[in-house]
PDB file of N, CA and C in Angstrom:
ATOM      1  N   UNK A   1      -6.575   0.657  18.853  1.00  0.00           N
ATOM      2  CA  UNK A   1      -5.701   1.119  17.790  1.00  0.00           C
ATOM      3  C   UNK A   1      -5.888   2.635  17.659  1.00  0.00           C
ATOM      4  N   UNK A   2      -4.858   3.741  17.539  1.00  0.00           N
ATOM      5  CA  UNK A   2      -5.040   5.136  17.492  1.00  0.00           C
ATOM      6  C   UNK A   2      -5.883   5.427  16.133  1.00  0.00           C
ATOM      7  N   UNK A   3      -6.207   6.508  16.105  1.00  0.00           N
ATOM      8  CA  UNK A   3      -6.929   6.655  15.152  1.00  0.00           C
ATOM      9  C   UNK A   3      -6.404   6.971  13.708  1.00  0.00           C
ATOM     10  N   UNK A   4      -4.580   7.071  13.561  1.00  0.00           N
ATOM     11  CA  UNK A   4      -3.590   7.498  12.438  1.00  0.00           C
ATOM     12  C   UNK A   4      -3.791   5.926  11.989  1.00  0.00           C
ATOM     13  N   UNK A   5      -3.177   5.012  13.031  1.00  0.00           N
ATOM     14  CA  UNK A   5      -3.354   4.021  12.602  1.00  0.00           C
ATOM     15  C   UNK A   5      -4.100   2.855  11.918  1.00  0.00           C
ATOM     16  N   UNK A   6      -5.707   3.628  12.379  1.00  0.00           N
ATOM     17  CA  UNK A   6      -6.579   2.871  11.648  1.00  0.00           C
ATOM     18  C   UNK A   6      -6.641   3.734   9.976  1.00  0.00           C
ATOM     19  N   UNK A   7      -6.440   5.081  10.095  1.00  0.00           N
ATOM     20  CA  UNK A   7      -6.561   5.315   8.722  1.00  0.00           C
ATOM     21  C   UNK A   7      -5.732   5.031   7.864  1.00  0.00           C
ATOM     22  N   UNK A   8      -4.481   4.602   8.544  1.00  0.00           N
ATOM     23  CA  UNK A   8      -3.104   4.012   7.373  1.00  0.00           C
ATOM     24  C   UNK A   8      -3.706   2.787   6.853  1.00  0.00           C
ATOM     25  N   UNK A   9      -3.938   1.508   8.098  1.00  0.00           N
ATOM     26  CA  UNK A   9      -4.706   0.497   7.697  1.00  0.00           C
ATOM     27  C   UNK A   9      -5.440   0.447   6.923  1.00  0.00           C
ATOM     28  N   UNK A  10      -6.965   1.613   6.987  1.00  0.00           N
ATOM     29  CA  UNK A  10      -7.362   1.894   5.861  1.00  0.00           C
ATOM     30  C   UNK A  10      -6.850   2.033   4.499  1.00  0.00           C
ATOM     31  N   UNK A  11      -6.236   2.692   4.102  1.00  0.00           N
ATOM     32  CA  UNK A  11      -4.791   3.135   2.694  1.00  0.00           C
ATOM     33  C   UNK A  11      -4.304   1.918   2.515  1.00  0.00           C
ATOM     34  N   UNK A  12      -3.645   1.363   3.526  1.00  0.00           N
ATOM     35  CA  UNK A  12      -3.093   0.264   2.669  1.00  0.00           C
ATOM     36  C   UNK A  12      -3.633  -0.818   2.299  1.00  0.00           C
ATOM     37  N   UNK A  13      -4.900  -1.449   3.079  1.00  0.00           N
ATOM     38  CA  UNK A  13      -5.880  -2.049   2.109  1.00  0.00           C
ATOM     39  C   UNK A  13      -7.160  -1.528   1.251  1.00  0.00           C
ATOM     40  N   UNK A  14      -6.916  -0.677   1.142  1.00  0.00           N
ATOM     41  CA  UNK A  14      -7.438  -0.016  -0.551  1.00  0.00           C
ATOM     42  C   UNK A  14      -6.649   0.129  -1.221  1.00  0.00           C
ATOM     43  N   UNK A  15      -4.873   0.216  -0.584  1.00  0.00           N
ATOM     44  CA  UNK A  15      -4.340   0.340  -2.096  1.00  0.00           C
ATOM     45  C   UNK A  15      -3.656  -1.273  -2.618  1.00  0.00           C
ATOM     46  N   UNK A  16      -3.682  -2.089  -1.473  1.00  0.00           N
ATOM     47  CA  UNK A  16      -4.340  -3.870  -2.249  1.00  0.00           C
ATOM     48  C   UNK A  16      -5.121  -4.180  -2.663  1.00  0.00           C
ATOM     49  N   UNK A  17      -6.321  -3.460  -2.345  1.00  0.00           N
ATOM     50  CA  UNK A  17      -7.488  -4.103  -3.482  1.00  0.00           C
ATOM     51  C   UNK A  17      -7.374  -3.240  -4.638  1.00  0.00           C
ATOM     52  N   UNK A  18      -7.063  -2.093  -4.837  1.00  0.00           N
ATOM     53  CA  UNK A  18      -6.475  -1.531  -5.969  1.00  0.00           C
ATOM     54  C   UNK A  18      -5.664  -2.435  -6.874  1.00  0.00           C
ATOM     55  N   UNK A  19      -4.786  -3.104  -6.067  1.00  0.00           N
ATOM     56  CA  UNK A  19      -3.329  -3.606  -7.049  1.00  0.00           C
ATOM     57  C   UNK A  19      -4.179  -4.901  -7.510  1.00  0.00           C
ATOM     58  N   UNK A  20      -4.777  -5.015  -6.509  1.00  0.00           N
ATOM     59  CA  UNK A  20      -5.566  -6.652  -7.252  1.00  0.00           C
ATOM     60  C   UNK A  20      -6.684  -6.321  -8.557  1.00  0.00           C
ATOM     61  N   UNK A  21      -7.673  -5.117  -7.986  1.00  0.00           N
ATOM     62  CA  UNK A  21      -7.902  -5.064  -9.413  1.00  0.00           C
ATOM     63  C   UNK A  21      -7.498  -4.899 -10.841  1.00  0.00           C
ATOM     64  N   UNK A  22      -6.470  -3.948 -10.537  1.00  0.00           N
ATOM     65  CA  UNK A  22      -5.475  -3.678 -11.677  1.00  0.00           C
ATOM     66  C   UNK A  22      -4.961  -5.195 -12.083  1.00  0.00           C
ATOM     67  N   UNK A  23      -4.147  -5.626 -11.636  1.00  0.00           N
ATOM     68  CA  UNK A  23      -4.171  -7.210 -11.781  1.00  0.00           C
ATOM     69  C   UNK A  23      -5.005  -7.862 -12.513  1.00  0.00           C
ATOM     70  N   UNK A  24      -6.258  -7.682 -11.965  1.00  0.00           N
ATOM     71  CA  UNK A  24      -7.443  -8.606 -12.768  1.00  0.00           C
ATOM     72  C   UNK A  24      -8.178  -8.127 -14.179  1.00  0.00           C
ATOM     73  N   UNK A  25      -7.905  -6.802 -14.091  1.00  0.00           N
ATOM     74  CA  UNK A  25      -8.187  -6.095 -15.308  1.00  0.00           C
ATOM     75  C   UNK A  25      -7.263  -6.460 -16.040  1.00  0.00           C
ATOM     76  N   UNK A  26      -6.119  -6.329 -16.364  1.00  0.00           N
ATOM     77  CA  UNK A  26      -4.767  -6.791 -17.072  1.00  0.00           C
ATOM     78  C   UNK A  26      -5.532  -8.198 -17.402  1.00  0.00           C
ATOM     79  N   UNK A  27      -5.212  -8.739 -16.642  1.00  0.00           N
ATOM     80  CA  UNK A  27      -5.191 -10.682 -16.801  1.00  0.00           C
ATOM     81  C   UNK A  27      -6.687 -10.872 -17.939  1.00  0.00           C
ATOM     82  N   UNK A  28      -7.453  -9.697 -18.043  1.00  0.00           N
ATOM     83  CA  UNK A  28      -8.985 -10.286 -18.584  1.00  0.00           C
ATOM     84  C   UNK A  28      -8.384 -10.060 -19.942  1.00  0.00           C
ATOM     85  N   UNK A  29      -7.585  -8.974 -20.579  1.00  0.00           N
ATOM     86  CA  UNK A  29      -6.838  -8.678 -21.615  1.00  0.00           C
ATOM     87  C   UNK A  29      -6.072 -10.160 -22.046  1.00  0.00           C
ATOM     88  N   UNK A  30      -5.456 -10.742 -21.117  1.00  0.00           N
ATOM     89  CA  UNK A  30      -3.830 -12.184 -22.015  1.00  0.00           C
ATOM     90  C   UNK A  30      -3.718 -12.000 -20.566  1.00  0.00           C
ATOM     91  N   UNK A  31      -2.407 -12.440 -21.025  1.00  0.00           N
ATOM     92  CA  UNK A  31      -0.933 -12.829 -20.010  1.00  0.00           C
ATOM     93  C   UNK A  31      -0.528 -11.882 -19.770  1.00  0.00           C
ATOM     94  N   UNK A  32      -0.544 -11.299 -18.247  1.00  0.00           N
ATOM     95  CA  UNK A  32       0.093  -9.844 -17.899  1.00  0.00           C
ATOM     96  C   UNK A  32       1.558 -10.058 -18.318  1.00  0.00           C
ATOM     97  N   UNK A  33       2.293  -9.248 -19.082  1.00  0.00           N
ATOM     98  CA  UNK A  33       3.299  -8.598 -18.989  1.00  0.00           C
ATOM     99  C   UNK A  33       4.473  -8.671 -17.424  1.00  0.00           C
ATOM    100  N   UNK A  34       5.514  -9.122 -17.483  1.00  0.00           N
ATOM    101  CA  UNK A  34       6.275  -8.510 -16.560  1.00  0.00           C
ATOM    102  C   UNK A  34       6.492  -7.037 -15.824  1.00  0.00           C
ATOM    103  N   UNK A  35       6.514  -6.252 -17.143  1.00  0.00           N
ATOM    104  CA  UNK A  35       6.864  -4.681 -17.214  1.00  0.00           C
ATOM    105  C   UNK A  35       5.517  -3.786 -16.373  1.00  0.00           C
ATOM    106  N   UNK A  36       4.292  -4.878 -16.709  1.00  0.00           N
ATOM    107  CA  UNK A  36       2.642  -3.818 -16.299  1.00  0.00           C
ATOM    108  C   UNK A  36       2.793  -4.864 -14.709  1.00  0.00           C
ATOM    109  N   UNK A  37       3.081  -6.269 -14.295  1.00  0.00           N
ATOM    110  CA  UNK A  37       3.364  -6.272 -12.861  1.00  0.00           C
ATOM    111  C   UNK A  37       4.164  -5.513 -12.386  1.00  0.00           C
ATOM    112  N   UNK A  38       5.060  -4.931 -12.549  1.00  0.00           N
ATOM    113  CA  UNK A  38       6.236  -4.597 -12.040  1.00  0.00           C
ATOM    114  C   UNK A  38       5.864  -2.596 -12.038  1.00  0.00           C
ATOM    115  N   UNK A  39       4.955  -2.433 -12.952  1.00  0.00           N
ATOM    116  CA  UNK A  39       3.995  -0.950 -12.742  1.00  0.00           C
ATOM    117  C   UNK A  39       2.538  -1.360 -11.847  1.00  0.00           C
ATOM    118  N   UNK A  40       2.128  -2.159 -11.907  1.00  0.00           N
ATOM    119  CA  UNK A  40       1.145  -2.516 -10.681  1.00  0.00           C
ATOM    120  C   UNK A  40       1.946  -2.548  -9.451  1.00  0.00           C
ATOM    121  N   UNK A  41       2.846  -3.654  -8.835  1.00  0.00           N
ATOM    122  CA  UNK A  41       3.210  -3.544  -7.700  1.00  0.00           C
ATOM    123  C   UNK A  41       4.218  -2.352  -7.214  1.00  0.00           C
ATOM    124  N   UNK A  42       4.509  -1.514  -8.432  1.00  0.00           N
ATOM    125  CA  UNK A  42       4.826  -0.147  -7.862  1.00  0.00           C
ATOM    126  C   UNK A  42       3.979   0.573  -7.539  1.00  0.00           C
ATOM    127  N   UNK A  43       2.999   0.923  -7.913  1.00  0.00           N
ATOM    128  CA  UNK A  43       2.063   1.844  -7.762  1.00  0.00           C
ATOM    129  C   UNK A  43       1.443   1.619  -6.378  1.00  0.00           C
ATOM    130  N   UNK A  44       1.242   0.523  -6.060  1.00  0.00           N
ATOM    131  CA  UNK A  44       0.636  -0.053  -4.510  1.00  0.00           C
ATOM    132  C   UNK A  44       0.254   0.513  -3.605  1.00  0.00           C
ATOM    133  N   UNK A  45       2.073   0.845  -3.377  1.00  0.00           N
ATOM    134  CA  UNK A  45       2.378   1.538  -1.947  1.00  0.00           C
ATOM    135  C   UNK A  45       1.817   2.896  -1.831  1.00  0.00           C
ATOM    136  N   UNK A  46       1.962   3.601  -2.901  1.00  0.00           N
ATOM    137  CA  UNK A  46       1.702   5.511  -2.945  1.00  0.00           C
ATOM    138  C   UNK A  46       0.976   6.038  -2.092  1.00  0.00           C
ATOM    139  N   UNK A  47      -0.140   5.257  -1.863  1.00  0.00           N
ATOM    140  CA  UNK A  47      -0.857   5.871  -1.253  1.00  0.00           C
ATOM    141  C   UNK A  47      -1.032   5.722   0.286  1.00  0.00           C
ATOM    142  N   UNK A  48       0.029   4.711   0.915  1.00  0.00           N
ATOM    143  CA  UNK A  48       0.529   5.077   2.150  1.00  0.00           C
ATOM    144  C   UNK A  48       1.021   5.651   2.419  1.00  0.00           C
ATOM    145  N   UNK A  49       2.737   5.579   1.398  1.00  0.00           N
ATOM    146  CA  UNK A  49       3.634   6.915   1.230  1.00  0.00           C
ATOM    147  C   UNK A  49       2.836   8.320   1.285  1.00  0.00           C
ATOM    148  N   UNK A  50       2.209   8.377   0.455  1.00  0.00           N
ATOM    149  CA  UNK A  50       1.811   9.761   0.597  1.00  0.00           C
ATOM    150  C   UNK A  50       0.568  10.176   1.800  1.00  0.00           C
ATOM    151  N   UNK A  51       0.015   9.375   2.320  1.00  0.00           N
ATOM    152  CA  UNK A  51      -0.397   9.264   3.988  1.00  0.00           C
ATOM    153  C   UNK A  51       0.445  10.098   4.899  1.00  0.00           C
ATOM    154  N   UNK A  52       1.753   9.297   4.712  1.00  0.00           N
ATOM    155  CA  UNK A  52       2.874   9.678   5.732  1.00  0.00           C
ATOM    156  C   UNK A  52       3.619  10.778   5.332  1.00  0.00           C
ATOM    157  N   UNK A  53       3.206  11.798   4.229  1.00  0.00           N
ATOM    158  CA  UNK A  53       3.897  12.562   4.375  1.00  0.00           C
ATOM    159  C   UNK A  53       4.204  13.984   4.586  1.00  0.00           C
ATOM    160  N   UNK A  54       3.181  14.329   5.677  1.00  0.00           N
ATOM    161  CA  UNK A  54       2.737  15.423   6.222  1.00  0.00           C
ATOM    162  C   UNK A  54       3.400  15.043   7.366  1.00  0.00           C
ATOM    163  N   UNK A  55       4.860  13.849   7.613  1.00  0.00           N
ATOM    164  CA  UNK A  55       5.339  13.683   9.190  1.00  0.00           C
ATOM    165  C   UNK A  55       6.718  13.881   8.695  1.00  0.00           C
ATOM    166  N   UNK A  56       7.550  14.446   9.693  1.00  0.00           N
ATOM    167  CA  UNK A  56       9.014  14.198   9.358  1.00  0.00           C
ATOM    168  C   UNK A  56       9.793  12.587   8.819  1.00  0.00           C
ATOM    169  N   UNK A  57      11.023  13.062   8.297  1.00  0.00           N
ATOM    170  CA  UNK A  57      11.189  11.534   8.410  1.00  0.00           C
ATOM    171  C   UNK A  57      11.491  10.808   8.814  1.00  0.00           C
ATOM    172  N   UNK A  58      12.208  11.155  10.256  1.00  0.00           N
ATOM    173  CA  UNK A  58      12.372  10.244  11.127  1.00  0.00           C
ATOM    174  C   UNK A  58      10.965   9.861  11.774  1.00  0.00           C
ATOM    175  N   UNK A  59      10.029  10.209  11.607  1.00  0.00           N
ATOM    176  CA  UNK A  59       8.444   9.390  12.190  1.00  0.00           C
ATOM    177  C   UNK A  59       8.106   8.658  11.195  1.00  0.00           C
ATOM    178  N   UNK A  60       8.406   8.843  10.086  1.00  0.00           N
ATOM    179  CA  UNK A  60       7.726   8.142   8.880  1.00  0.00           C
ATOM    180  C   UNK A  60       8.650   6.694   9.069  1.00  0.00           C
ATOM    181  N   UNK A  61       9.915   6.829   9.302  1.00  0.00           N
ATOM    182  CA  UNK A  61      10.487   5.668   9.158  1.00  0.00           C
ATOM    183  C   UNK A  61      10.381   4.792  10.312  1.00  0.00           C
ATOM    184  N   UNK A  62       9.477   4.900  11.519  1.00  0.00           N
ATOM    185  CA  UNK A  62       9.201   4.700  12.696  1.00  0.00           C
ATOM    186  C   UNK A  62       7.460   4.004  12.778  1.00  0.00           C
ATOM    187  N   UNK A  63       6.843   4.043  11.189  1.00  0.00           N
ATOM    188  CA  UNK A  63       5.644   3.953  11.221  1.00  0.00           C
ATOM    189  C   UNK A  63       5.936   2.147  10.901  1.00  0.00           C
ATOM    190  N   UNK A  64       6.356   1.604  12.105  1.00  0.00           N
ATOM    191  CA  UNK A  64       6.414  -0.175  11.773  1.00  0.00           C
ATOM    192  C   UNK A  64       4.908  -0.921  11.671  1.00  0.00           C
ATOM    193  N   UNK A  65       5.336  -2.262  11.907  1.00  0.00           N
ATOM    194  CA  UNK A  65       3.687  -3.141  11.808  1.00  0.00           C
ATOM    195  C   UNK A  65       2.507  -2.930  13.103  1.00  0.00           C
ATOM    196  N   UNK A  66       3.166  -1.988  14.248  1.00  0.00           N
ATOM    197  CA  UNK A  66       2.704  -1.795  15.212  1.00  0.00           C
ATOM    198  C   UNK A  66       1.383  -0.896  15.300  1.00  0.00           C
ATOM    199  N   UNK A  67       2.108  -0.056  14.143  1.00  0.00           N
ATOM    200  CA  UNK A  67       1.254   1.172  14.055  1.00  0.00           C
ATOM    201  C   UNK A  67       0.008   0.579  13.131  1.00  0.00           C
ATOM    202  N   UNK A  68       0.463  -0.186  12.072  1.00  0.00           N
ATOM    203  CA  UNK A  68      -0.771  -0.603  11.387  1.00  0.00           C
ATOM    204  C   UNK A  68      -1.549  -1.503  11.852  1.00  0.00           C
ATOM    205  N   UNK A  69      -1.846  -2.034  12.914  1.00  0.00           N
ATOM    206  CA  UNK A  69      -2.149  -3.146  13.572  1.00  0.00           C
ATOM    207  C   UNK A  69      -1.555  -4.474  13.617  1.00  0.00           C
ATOM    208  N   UNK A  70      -0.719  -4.510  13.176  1.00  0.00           N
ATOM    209  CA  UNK A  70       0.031  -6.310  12.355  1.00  0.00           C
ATOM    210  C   UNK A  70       0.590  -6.130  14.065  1.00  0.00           C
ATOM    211  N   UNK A  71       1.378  -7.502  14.409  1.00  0.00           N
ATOM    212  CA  UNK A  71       2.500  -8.137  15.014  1.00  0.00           C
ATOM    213  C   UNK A  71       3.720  -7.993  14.683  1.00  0.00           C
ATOM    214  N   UNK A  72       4.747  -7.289  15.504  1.00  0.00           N
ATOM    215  CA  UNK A  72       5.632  -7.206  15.096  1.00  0.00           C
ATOM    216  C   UNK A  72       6.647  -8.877  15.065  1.00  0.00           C
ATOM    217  N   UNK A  73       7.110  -9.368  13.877  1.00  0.00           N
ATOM    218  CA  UNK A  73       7.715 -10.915  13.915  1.00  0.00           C
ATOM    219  C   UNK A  73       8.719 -11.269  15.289  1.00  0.00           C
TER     220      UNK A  73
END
């Protein structure tokens, strides 16, 4: 795996275990809210997005499951 790719991989599972904690912090409070899921699973991504964005955007939109290690379906 190149080495961009392992650090995206990196980012994007820290910014799932992020969303999960946020998640679990909420839930120790009640019943999460619709409005605070819907600001958790936004927040998620950012920090891949902002990974990628020191690349043009036609590379950014080129960064598929290949690059992160996944299978493409």
């Amino acid at each position: 795996m190149p080495e961009k790719a392992k650090k995206l991989h990196r980012i994007i599972r820290a910014s799932g275990r992020d969303m999960l904690d946020a998640y679990r912090i909420q839930a120790q409070a009640g019943p999460v809210t619709d409005k605070a899921l819907e600001e958790i699973l936004f927040r998620a991504p950012h920090g891949a997005i902002q990974s990628l964005a020191p690349y043009p955007p036609t590379v950014q939109g080129q960064q598929g499951p290949e690059v992160v290690g996944a299978e493409a379906p």
